[in-house]
Protein backbone atom coordinates (compact mmCIF):
# COMPACT_ATOMS: atom_id res chain seq x y z
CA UNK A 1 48.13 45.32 -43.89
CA UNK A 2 50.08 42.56 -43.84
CA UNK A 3 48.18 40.64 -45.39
CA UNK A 4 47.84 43.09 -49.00
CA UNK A 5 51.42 43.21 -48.75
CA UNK A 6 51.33 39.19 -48.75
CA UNK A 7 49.21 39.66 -51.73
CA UNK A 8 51.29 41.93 -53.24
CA UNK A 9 54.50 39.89 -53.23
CA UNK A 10 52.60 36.48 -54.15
CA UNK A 11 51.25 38.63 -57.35
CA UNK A 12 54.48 39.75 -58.47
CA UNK A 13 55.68 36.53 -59.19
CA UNK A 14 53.51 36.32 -61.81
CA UNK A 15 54.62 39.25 -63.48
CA UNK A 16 58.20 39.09 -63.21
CA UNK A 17 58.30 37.94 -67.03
CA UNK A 18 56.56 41.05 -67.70
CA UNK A 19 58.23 43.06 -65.61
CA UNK A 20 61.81 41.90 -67.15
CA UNK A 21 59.95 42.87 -70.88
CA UNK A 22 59.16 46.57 -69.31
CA UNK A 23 62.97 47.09 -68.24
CA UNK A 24 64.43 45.16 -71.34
CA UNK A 25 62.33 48.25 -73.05
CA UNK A 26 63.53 50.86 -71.14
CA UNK A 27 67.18 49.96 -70.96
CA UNK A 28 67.45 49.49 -74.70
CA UNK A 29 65.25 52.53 -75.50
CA UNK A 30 67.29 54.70 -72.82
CA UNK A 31 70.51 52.89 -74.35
CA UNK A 32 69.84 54.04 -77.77
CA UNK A 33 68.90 57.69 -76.79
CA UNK A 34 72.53 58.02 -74.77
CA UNK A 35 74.17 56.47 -77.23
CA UNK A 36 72.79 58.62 -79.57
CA UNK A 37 72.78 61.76 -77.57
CA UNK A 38 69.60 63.05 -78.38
CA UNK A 39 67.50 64.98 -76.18
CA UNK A 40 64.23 63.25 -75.50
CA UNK A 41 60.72 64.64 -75.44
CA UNK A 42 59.14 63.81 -72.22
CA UNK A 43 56.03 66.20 -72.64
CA UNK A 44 53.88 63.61 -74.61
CA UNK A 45 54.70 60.88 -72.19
CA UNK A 46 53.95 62.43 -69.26
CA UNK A 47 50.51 63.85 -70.67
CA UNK A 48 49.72 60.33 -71.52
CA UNK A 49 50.83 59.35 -67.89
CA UNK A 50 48.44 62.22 -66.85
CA UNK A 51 45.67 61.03 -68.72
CA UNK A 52 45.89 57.08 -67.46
CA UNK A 53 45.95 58.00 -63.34
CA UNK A 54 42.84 60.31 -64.55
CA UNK A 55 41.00 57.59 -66.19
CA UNK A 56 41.85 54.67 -63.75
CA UNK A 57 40.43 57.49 -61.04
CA UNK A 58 37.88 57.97 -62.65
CA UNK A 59 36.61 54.78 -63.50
CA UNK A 60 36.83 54.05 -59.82
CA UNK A 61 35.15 57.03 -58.65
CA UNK A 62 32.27 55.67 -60.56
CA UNK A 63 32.66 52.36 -59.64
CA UNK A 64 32.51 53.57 -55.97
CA UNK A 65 29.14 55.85 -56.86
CA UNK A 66 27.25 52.97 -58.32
CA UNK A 67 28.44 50.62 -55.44
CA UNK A 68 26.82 53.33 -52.78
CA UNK A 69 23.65 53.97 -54.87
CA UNK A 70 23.03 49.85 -55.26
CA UNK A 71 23.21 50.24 -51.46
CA UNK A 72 21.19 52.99 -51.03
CA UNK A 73 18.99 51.30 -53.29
CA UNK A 74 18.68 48.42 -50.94
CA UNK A 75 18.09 50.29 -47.97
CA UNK A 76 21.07 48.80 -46.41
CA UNK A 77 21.07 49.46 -42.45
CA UNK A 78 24.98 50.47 -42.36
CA UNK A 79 25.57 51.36 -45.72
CA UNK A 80 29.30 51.94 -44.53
CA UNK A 81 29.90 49.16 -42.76
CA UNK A 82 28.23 47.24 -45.79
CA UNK A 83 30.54 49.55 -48.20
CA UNK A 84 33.48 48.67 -46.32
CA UNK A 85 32.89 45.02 -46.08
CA UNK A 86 32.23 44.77 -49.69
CA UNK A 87 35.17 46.51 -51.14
CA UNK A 88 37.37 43.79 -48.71
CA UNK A 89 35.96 41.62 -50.91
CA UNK A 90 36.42 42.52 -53.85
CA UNK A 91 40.13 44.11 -53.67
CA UNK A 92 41.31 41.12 -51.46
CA UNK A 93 39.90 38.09 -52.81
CA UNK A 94 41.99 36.22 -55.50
CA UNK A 95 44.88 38.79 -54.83
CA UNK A 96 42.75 41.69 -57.18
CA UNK A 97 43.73 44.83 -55.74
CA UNK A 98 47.67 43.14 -55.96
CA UNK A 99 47.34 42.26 -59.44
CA UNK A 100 45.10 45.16 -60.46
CA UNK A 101 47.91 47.63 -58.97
CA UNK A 102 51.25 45.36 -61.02
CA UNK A 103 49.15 45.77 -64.03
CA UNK A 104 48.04 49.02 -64.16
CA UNK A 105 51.57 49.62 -63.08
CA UNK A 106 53.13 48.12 -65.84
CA UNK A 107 50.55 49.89 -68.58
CA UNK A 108 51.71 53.25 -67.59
CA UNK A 109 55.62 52.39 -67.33
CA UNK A 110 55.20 51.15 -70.71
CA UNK A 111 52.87 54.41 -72.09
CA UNK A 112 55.51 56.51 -70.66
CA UNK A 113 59.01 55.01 -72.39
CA UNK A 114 56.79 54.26 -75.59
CA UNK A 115 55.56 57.88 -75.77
CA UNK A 116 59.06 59.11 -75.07
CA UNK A 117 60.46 57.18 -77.82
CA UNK A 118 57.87 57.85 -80.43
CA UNK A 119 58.20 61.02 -80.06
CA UNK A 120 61.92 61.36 -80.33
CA UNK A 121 62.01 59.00 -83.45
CA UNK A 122 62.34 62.14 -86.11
CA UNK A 123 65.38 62.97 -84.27
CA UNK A 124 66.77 59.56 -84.04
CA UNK A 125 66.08 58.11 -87.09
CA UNK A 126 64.79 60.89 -89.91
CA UNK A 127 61.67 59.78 -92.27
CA UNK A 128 62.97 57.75 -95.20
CA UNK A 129 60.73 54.79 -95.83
CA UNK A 130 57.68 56.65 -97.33
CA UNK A 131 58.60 56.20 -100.90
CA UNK A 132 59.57 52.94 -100.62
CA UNK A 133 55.89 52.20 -98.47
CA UNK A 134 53.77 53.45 -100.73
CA UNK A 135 55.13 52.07 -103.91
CA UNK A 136 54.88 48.96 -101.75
CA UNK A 137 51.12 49.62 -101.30
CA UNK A 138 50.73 50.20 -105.22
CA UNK A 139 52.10 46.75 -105.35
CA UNK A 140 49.99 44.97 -103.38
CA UNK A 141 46.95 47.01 -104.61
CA UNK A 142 47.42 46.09 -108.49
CA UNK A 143 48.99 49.21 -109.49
CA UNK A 144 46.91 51.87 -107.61
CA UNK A 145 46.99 53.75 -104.06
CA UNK A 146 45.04 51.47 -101.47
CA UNK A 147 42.72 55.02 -100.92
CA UNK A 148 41.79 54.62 -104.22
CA UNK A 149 40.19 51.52 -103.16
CA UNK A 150 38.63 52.17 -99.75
CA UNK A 151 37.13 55.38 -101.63
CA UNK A 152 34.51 53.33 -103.58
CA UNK A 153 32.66 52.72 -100.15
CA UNK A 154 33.75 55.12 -97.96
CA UNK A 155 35.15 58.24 -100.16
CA UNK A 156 31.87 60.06 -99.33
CA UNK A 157 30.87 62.68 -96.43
CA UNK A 158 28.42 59.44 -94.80
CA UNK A 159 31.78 57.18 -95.03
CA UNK A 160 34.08 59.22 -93.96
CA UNK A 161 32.40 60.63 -90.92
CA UNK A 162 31.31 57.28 -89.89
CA UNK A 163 35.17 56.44 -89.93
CA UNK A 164 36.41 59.12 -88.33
CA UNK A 165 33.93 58.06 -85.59
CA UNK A 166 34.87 54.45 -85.01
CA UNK A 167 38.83 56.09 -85.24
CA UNK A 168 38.55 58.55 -82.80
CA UNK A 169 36.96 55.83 -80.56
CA UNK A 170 40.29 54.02 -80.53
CA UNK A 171 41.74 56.24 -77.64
CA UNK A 172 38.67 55.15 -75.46
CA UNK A 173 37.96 51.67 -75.73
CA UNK A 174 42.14 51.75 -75.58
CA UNK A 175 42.12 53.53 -72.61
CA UNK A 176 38.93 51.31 -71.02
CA UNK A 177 40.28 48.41 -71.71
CA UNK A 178 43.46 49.53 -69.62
CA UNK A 179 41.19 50.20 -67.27
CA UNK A 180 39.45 46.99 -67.07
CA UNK A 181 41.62 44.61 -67.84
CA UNK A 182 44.40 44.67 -64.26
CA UNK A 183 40.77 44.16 -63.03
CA UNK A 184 38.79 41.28 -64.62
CA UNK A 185 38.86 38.00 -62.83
CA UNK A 186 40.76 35.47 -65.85
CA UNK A 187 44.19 36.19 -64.54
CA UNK A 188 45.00 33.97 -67.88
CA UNK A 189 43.45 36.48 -70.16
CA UNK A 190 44.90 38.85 -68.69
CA UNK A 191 48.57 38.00 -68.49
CA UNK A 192 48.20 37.24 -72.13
CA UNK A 193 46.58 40.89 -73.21
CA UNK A 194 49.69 42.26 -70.99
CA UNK A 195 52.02 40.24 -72.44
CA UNK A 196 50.93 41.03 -76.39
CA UNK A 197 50.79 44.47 -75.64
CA UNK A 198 54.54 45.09 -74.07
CA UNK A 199 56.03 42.80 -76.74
CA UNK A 200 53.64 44.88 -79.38
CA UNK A 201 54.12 47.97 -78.83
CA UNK A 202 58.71 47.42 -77.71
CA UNK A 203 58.86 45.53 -80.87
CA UNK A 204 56.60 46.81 -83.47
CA UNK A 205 56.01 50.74 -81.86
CA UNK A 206 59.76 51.26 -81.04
CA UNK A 207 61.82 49.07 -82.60
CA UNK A 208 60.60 48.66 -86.28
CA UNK A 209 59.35 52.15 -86.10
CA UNK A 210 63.08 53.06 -85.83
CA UNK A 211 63.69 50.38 -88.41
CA UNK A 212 61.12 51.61 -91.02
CA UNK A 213 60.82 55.15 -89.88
CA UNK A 214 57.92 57.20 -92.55
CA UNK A 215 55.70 59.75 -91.57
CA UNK A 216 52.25 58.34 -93.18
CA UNK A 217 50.34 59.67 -96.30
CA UNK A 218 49.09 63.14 -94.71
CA UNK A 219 52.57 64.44 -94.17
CA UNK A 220 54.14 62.95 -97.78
CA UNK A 221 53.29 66.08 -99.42
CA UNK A 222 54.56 68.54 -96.55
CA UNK A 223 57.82 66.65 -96.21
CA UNK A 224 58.64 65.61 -99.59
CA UNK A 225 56.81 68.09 -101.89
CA UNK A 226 55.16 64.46 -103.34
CA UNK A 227 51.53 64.98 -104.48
CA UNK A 228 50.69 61.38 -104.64
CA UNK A 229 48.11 61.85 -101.84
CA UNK A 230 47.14 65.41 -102.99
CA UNK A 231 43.89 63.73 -104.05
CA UNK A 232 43.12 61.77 -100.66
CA UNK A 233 43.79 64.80 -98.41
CA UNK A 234 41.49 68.00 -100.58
CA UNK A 235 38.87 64.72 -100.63
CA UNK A 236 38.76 65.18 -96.14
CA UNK A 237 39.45 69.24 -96.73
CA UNK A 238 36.43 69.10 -98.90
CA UNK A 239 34.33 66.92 -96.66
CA UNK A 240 35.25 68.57 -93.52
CA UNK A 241 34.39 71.91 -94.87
CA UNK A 242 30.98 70.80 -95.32
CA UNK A 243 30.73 68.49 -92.38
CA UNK A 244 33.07 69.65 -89.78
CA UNK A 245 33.53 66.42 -88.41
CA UNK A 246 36.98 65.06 -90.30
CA UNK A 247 38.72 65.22 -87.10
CA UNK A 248 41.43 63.78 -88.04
CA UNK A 249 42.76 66.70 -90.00
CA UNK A 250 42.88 68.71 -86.90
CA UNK A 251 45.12 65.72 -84.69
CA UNK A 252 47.46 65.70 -87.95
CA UNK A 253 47.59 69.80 -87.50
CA UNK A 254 48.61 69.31 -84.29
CA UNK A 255 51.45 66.86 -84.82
CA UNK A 256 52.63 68.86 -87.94
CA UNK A 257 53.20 71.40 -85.84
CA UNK A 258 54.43 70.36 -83.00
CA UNK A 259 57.13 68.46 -85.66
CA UNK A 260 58.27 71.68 -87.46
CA UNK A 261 57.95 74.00 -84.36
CA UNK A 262 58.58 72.06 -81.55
CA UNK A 263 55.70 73.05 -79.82
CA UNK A 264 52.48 71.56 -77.92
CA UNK A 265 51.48 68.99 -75.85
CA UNK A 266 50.83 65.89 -78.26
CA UNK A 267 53.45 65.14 -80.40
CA UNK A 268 54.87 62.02 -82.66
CA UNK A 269 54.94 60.94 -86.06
CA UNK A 270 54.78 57.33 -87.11
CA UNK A 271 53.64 55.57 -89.48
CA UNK A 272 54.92 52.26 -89.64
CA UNK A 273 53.85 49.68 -88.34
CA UNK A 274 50.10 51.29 -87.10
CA UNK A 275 49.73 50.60 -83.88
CA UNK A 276 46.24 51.62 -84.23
CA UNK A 277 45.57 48.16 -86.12
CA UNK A 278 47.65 46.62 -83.49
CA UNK A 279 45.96 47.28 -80.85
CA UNK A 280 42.60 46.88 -82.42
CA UNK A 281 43.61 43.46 -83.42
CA UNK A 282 44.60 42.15 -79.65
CA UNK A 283 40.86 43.42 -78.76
CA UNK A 284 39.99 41.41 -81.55
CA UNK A 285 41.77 38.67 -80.16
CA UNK A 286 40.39 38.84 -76.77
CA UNK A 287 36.99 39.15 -78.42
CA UNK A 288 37.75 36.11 -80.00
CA UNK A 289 38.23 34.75 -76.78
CA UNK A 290 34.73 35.41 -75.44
CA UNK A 291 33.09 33.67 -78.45
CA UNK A 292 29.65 34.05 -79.83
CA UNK A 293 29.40 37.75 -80.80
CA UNK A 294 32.06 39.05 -79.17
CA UNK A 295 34.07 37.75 -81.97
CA UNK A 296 32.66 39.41 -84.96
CA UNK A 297 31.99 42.21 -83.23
CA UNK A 298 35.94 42.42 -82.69
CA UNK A 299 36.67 41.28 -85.94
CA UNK A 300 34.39 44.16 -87.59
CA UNK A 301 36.37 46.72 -85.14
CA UNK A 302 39.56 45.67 -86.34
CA UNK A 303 39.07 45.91 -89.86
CA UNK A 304 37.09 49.37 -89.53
CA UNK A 305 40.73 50.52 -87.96
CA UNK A 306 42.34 49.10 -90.84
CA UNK A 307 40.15 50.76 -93.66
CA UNK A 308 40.05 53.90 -91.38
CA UNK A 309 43.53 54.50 -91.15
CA UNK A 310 43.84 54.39 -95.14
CA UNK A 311 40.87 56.20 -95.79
CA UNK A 312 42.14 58.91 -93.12
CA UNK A 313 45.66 59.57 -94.79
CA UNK A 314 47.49 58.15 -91.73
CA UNK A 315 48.85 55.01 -92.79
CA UNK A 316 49.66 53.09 -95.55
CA UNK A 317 48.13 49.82 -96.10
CA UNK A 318 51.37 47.83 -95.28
CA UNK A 319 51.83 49.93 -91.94
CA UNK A 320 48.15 48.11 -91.05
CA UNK A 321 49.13 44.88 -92.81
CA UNK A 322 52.53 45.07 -90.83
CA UNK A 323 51.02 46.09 -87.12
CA UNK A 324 48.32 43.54 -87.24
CA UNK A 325 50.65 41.13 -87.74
CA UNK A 326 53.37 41.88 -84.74
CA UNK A 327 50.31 41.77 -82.93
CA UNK A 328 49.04 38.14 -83.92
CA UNK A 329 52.16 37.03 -84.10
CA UNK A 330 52.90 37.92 -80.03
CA UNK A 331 49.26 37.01 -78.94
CA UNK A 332 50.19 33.59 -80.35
CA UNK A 333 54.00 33.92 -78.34
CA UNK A 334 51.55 35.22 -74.92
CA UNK A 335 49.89 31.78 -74.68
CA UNK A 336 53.26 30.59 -74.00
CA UNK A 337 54.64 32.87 -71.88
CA UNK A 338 51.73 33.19 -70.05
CA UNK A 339 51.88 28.84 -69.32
CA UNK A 340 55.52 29.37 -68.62
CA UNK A 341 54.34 32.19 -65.92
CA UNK A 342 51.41 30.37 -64.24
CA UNK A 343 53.86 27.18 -64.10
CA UNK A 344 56.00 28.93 -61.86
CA UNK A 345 53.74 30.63 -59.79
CA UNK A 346 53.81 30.77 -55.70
CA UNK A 347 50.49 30.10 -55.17
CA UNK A 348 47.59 29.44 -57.38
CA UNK A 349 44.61 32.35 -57.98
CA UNK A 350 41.08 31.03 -58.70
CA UNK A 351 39.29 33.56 -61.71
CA UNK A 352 35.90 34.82 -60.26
């Protein structure tokens, strides 16, 4: 025991930079809700919370099934002595259990006064950048609405179910690489993917989504009585009546409603910046990472998101253009912070 907690405290170091990020978050967030006096909407965050300590269970209930079957496998003599033995070694070497548990730790803090915020953002600062977005786009795109464009390929039942797909996949491999990541043995990758993603989603999901707060192209018409995406959203009506499988119509159902009634347990509408692209783009980076085909693999996945959430009516191009960009721009700052970190640490870790 005292040894873990030795572990423990020789890890922290290592996060205290992210650590002081997470509170700098919630004091200003917290700040900004008192000052405001708003009520805030927990019930979001603390599904979200809910979901995480389900998945990271989850994933280690597996883990822990496939360890004993390998051992069955092997006809191992004391399979729980062996079990035992082997778990030692992998939570305690390197410190991974200590940094596994600050990690994960600072995920969910961060899930939790994110969600809270999003979802409180109609109250705190009321939609009034849509206009000014999607004329924005029209600039950008010569003229025309960026769906206009993305419908040449996918503005067909094939393209648009195939999209939906790869979107809806975004909450998993999301969620996974949460998962995975407090775990994997490159404490330098790591630090960095924490890093970008507290200064990605403070800055860009909070901060400029107060800043620039718009509601995205499948609520334009409901809000404003503005038909400009009229077109875009009978296209997935029409498709979804023969396919069934435009799912995102259904998530935007739910948010509309929980907006104008006040109701459910998901809840949160913001478009700008999309941290859909975001966080699609720091996998891409950390594909990048790995080399070979991990990188075009990530850099496919990335732009998929990006075409997706045009082609889905729940951005607009410059909430993509805008996201992707936070997120390169602190991936680029993590290097740094991560050195600084590492520089200053008690006692070196070795990566398995």
């Amino acid at each position: 025991m005292t040894m873990l907690l030795y572990s423990f405290g020789r890890a922290a170091v290592d996060y205290r930079l992210a650590y002081t990020i997470l509170v700098v978050h919630s004091v200003a967030m917290a700040s900004l809700v008192w000052y405001l006096d708003v009520d805030p909407h927990y019930q979001t965050a603390s599904l979200y919370v809910n979901w995480s300590f389900s998945a990271v269970s989850s994933m280690a209930s597996l883990y822990m099934m496939w360890t004993v079957l390998m051992m069955l496998a092997r006809r191992e003599e004391h399979p729980t002595a062996a079990l035992k033995t082997h778990m030692e070694k992998i939570l305690l070497r390197n410190d991974r259990l200590a940094h596994a548990a600050h990690s994960t730790g600072i995920f969910v803090a961060m899930i939790f006064v994110f969600s809270t915020v999003k979802s409180t953002i109609p109250v705190i600062a009321p939609f009034s950048w849509d206009q000014t977005l999607f004329r924005l786009d029209r600039a950008l795109f010569g003229g025309v609405d960026p769906y206009v464009v993305t419908s040449k390929v996918f503005g067909n039942a094939y393209g648009l179910v195939a999209l939906n797909f790869v979107y809806n996949l975004w909450m998993v491999i999301f969620t996974v690489s949460m998962v995975v990541v407090p775990w994997i043995g490159n404490h330098e990758l790591r630090l960095r993917y924490i890093f970008t993603t507290l200064l990605t989603w403070f800055v860009g999901g909070n901060v400029v989504a107060l800043l620039l707060s718009s509601s995205g192209p499948c609520f334009v018409e409901l809000l404003y009585g503005d038909d400009t995406y009229a077109p875009l959203m009978t296209l997935l009506k029409d498709v979804n009546a023969v396919t069934g499988m435009v799912w995102a119509l259904i998530a935007q159902d739910i948010l509309w409603e929980s907006y104008t009634r006040d109701v459910g347990g998901i809840s949160g509408i913001s478009a700008m910046p999309s941290l859909h692209v975001a966080v699609a783009v720091i996998i891409a980076c950390v594909a990048w990472q790995r080399g070979g085909l991990c990188r075009g693999i990530g850099l496919v996945y990335a732009v998929t998101i990006y075409i997706g959430s045009i082609q889905l009516g729940w951005h607009y191009a410059t909430d993509g253009i805008m996201g992707g960009g936070i997120a390169l721009l602190f991936w680029n700052a993590s290097a740094y912070l991560t050195d600084w970190s590492l520089s200053r640490r008690l006692e070196p870790t070795e990566a398995v």
